[in-house]
N, C-alpha and C. Protein backbone atom coordinates (compact mmCIF):
# COMPACT_ATOMS: atom_id res chain seq x y z
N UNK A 1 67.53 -74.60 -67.31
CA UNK A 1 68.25 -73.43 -66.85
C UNK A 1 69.70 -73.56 -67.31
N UNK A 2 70.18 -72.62 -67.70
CA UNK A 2 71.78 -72.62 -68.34
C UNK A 2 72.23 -72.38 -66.87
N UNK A 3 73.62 -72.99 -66.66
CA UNK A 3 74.53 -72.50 -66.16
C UNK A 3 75.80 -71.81 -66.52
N UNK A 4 76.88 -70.82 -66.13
CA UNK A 4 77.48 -70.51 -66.49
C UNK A 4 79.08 -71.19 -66.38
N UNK A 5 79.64 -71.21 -66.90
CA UNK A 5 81.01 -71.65 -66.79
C UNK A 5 81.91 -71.29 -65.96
N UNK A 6 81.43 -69.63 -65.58
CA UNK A 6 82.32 -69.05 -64.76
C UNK A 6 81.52 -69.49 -63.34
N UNK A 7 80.94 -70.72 -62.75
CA UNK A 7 80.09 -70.52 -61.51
C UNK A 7 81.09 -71.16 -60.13
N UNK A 8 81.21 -70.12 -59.59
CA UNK A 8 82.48 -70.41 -58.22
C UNK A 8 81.78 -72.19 -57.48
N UNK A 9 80.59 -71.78 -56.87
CA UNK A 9 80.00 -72.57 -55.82
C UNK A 9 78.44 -72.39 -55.92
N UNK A 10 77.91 -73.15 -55.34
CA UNK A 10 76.14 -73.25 -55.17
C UNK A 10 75.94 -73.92 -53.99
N UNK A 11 75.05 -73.68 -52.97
CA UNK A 11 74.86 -73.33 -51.72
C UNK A 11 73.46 -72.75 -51.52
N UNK A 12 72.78 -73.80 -50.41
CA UNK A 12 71.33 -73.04 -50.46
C UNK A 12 71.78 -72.08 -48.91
N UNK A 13 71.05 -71.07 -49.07
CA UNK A 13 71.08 -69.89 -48.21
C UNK A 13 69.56 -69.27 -47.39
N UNK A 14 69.68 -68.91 -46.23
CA UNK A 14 68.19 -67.97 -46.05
C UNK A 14 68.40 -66.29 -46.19
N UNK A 15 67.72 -65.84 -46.26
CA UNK A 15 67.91 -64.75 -46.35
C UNK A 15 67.31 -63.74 -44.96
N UNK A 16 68.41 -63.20 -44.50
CA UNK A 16 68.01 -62.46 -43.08
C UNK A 16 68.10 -61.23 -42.58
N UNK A 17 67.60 -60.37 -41.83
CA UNK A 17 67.41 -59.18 -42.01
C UNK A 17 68.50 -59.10 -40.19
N UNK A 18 69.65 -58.17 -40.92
CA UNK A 18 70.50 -57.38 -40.14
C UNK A 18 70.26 -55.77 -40.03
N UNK A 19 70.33 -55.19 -39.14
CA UNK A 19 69.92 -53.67 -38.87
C UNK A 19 68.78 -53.38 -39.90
N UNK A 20 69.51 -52.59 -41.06
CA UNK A 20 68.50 -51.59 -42.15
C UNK A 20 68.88 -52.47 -43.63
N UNK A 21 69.27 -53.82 -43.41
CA UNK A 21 69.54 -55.11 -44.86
C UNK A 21 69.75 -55.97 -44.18
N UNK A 22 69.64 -56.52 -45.47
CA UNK A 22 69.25 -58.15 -45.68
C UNK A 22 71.20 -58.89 -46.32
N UNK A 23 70.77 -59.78 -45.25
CA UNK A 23 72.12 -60.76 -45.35
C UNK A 23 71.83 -61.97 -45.84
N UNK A 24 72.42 -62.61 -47.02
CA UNK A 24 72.99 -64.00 -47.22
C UNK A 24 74.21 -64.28 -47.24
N UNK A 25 74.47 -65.83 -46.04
CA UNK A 25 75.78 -66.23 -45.63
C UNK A 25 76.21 -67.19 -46.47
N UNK A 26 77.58 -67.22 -46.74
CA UNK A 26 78.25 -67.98 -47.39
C UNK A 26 78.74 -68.34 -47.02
N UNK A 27 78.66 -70.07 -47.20
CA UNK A 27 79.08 -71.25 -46.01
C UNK A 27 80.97 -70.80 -45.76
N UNK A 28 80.93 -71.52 -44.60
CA UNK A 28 82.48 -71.14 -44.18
C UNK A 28 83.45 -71.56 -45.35
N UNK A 29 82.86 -72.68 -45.68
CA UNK A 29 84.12 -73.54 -46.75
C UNK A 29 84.48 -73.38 -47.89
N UNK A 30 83.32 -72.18 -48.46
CA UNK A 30 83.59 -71.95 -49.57
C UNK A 30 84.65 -70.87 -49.58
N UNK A 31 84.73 -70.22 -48.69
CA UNK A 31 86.37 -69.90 -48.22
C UNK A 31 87.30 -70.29 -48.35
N UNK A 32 87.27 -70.98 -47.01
CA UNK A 32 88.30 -72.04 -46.62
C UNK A 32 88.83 -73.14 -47.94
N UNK A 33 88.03 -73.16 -49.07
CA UNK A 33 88.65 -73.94 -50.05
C UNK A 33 88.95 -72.90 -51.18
N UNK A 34 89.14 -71.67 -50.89
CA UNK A 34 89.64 -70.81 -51.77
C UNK A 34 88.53 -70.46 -53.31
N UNK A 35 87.49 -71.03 -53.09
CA UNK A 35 86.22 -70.56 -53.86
C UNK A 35 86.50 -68.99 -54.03
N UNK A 36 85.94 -68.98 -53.01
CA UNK A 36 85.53 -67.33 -52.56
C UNK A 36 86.49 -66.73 -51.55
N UNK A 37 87.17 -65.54 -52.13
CA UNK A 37 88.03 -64.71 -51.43
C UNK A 37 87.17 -63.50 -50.66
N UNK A 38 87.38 -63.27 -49.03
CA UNK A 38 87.07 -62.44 -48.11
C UNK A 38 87.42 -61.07 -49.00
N UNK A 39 86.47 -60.07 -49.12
CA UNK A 39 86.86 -58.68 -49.71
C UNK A 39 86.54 -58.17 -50.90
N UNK A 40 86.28 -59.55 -52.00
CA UNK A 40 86.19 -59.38 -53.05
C UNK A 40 84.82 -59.36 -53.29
N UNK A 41 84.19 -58.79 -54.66
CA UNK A 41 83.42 -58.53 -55.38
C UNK A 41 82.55 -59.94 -55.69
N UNK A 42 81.21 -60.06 -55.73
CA UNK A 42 81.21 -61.36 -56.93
C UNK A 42 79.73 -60.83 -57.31
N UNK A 43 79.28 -61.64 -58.17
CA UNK A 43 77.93 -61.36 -59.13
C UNK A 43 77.09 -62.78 -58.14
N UNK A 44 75.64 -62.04 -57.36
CA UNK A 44 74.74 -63.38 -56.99
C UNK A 44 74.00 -64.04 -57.93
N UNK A 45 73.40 -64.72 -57.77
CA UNK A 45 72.21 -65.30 -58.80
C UNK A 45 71.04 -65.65 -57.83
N UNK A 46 69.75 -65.17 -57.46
CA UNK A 46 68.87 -66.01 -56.59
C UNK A 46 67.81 -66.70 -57.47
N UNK A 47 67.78 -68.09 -57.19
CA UNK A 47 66.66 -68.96 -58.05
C UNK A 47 65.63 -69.35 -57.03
N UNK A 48 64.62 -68.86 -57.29
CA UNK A 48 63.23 -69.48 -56.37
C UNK A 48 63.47 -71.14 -56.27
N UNK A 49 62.69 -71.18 -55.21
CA UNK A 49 62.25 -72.37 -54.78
C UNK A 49 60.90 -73.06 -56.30
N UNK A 50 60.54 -73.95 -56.21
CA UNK A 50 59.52 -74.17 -57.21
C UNK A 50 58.84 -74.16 -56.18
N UNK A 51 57.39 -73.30 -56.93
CA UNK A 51 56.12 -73.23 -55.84
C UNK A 51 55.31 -74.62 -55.79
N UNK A 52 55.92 -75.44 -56.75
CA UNK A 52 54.89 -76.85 -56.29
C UNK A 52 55.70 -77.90 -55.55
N UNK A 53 57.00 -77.37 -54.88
CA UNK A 53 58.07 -78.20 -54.34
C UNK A 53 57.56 -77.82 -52.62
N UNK A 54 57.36 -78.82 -52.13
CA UNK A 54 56.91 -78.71 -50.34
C UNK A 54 58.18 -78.04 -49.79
N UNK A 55 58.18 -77.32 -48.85
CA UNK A 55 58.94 -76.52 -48.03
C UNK A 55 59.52 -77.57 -46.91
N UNK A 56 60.47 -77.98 -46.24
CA UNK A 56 61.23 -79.32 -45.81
C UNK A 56 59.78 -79.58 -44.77
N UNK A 57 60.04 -78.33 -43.76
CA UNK A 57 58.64 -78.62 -42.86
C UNK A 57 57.17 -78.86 -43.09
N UNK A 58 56.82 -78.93 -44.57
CA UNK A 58 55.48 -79.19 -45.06
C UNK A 58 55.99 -80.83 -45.30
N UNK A 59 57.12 -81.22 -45.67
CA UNK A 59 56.87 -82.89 -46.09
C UNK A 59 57.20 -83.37 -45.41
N UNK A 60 56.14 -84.68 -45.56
CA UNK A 60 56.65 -85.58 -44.12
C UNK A 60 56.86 -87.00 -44.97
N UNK A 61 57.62 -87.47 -46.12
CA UNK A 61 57.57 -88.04 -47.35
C UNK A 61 59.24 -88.61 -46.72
N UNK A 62 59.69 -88.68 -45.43
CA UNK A 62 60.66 -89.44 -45.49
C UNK A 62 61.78 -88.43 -45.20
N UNK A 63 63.06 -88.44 -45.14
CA UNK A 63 64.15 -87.51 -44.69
C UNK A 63 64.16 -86.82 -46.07
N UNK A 64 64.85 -85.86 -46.29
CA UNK A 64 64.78 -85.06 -47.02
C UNK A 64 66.17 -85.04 -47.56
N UNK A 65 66.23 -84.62 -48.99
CA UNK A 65 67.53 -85.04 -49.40
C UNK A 65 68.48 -83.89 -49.19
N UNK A 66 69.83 -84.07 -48.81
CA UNK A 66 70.97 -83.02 -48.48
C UNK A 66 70.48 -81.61 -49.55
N UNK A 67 70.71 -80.29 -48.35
CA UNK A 67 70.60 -79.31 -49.27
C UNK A 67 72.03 -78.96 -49.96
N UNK A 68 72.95 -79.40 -49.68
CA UNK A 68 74.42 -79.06 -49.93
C UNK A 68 74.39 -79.92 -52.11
N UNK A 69 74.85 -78.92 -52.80
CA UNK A 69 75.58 -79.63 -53.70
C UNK A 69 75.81 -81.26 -53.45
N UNK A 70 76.01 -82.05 -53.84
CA UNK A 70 76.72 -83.30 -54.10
C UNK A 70 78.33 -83.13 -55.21
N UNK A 71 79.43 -83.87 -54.90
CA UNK A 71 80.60 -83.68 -55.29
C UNK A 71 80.05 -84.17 -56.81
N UNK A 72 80.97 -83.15 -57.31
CA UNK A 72 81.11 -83.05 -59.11
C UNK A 72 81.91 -84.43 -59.73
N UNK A 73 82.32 -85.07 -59.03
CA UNK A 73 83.27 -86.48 -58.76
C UNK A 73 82.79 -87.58 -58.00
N UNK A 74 83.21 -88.84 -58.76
CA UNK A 74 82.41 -90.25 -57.90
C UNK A 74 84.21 -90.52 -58.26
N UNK A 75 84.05 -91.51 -57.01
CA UNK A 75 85.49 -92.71 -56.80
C UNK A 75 85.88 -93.34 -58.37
N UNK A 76 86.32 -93.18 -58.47
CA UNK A 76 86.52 -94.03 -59.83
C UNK A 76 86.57 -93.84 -61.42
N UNK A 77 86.26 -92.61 -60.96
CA UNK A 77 86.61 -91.51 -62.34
C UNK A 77 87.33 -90.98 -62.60
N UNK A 78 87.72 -90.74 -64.04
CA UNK A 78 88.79 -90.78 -64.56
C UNK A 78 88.74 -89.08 -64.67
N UNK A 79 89.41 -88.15 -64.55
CA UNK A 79 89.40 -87.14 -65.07
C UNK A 79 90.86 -86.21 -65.88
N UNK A 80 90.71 -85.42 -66.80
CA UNK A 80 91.98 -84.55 -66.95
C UNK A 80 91.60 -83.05 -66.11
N UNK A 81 92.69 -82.80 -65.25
CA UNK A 81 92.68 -81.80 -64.58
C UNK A 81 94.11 -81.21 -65.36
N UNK A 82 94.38 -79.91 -64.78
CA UNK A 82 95.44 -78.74 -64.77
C UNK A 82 95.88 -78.13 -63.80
N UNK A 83 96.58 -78.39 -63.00
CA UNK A 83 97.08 -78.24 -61.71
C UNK A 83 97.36 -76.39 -61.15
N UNK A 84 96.83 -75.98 -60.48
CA UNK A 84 96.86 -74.44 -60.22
C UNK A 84 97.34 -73.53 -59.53
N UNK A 85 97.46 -75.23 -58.29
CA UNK A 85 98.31 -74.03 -56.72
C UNK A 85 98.50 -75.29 -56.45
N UNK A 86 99.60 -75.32 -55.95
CA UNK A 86 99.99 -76.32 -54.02
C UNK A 86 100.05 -75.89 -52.90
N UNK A 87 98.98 -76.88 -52.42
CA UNK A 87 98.52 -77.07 -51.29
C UNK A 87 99.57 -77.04 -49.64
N UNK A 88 99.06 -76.61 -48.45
CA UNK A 88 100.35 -76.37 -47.63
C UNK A 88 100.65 -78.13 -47.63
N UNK A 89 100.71 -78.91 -47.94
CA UNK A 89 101.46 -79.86 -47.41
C UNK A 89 102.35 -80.62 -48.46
N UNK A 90 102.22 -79.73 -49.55
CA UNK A 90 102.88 -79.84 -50.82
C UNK A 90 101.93 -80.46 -51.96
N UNK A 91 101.06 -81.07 -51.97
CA UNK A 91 100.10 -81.72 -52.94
C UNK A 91 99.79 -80.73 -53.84
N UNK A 92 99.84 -80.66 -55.22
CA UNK A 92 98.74 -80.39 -56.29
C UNK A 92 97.50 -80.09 -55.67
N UNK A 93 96.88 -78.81 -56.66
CA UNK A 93 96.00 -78.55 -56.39
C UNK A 93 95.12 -78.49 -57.74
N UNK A 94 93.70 -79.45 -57.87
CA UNK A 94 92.87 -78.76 -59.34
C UNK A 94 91.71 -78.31 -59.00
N UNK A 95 90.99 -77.48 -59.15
CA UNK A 95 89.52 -77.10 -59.25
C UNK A 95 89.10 -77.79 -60.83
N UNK A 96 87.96 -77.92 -60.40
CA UNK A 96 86.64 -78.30 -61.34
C UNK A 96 85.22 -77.23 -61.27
N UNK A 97 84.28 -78.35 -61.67
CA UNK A 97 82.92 -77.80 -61.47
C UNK A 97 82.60 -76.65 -60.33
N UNK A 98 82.25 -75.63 -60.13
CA UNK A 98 81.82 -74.90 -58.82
C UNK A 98 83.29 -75.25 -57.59
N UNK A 99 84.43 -74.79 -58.33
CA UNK A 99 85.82 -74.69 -57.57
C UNK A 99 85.76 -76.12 -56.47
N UNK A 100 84.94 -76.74 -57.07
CA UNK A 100 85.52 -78.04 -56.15
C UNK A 100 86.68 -78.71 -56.47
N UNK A 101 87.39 -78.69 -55.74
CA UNK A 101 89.37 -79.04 -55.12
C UNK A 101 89.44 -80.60 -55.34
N UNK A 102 90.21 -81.25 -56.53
CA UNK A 102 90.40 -82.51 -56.64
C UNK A 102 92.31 -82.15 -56.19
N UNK A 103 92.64 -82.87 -54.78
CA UNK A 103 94.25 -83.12 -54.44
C UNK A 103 94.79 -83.93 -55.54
N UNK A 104 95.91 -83.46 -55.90
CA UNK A 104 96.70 -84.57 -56.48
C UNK A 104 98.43 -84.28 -55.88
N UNK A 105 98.50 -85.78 -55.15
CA UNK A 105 100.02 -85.13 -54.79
C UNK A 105 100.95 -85.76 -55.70
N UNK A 106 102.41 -85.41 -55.72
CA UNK A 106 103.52 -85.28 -56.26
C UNK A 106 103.15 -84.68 -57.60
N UNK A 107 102.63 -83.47 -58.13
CA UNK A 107 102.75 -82.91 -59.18
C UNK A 107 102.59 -81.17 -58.48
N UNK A 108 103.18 -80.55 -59.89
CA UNK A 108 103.67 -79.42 -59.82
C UNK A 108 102.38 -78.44 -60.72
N UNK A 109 102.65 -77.08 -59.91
CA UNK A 109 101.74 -75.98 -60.57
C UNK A 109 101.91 -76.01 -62.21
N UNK A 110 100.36 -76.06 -63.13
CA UNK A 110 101.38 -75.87 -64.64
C UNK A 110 101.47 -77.66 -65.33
N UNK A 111 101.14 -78.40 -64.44
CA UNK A 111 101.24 -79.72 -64.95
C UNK A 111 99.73 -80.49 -65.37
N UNK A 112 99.49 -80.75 -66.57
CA UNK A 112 98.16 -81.50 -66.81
C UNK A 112 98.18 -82.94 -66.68
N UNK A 113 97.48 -83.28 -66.02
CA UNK A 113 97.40 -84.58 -65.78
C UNK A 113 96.28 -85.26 -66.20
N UNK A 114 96.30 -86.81 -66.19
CA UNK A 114 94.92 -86.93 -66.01
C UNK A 114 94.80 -88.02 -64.89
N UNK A 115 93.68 -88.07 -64.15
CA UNK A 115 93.52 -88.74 -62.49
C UNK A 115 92.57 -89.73 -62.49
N UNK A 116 92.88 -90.33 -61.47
CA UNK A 116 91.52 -91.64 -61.23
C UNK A 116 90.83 -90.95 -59.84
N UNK A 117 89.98 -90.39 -59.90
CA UNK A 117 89.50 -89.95 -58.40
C UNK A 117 89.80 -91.27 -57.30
N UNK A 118 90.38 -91.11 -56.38
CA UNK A 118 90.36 -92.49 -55.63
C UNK A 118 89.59 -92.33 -53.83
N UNK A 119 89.69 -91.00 -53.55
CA UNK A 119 88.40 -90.47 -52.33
C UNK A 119 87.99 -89.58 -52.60
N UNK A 120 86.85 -89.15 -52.20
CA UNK A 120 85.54 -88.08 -52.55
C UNK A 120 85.19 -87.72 -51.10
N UNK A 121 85.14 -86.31 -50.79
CA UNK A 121 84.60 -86.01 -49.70
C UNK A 121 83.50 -84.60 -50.02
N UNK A 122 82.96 -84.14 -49.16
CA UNK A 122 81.94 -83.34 -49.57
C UNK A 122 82.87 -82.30 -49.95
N UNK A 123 83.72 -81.47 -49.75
CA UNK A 123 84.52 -80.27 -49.92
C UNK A 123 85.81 -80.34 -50.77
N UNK A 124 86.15 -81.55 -51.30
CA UNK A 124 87.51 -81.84 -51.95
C UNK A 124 87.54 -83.54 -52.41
N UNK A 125 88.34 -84.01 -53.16
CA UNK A 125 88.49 -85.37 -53.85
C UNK A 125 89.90 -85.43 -53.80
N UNK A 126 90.75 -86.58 -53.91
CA UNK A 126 92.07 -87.24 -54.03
C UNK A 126 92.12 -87.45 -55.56
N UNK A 127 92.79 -87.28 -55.81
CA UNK A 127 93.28 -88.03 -57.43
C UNK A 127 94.25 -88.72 -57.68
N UNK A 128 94.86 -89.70 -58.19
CA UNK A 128 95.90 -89.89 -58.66
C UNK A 128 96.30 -90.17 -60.09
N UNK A 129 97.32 -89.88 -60.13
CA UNK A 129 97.85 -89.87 -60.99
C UNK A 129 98.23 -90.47 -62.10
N UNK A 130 97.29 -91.20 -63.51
CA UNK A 130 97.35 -92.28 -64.52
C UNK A 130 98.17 -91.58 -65.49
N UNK A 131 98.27 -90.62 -65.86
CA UNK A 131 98.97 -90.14 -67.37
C UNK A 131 99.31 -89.02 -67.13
N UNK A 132 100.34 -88.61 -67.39
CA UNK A 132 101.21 -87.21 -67.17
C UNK A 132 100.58 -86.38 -68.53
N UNK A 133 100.86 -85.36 -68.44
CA UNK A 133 100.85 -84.18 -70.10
C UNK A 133 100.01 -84.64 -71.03
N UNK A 134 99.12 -85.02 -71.05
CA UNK A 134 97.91 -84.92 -71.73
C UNK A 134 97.81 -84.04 -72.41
């Protein structure tokens, strides 16, 4: 399956029936991390399930693995980011893969860097700072 370049976030969803339609929710955070703006427009994509993939409540094969994405970033990686916004507490801000938020503080909007990821959390990563202007 191609993906696109332009892809905000990915998020498994149910689909639920409000009055006279059908609703899919979009997790709080993809908000809250400036993914997705309240008001605006976006293009969905829905991908089936595979019909030979057990439904969580059909397998009993052990815990089941997180439905959430996994971070686009491991500890210890090196990346070049481009800094976009700062953050309220003054830190750098970069998106990556599916607008996931790598912090980098003491740099400015407009500045390329390149980072050592040094924490990873499910919604955002730390970076710091190895090489200025790349």
């Amino acid at each position: 399956m191609e993906i696109s370049d332009k892809l905000l976030c990915l998020f498994n969803a149910d689909v639920r029936t409000e009055d006279d339609r059908y609703v899919v929710e979009i997790p709080r955070r993809e908000v809250e991390t400036g993914t997705v703006e309240p008001g605006e427009t976006y293009r969905v994509a829905l991908i089936s399930r595979e019909s030979n993939e057990p439904a969580e409540s059909e397998s009993n094969a052990g815990p089941t693995p997180s439905a959430e994405p996994q971070p686009p970033v491991e500890a210890g990686e090196l990346r070049y980011v481009e800094i976009e916004d700062i953050g309220k507490q003054g830190d750098g801000i970069a998106r990556v893969e599916r607008g996931y938020v790598i912090i980098v503080p003491g740099t400015e909007v407009g500045e390329r860097v390149k980072v050592e990821i040094t924490e990873v959390k499910s919604n955002f990563a730390v970076g710091e700072v190895v090489e200025d202007d790349f």
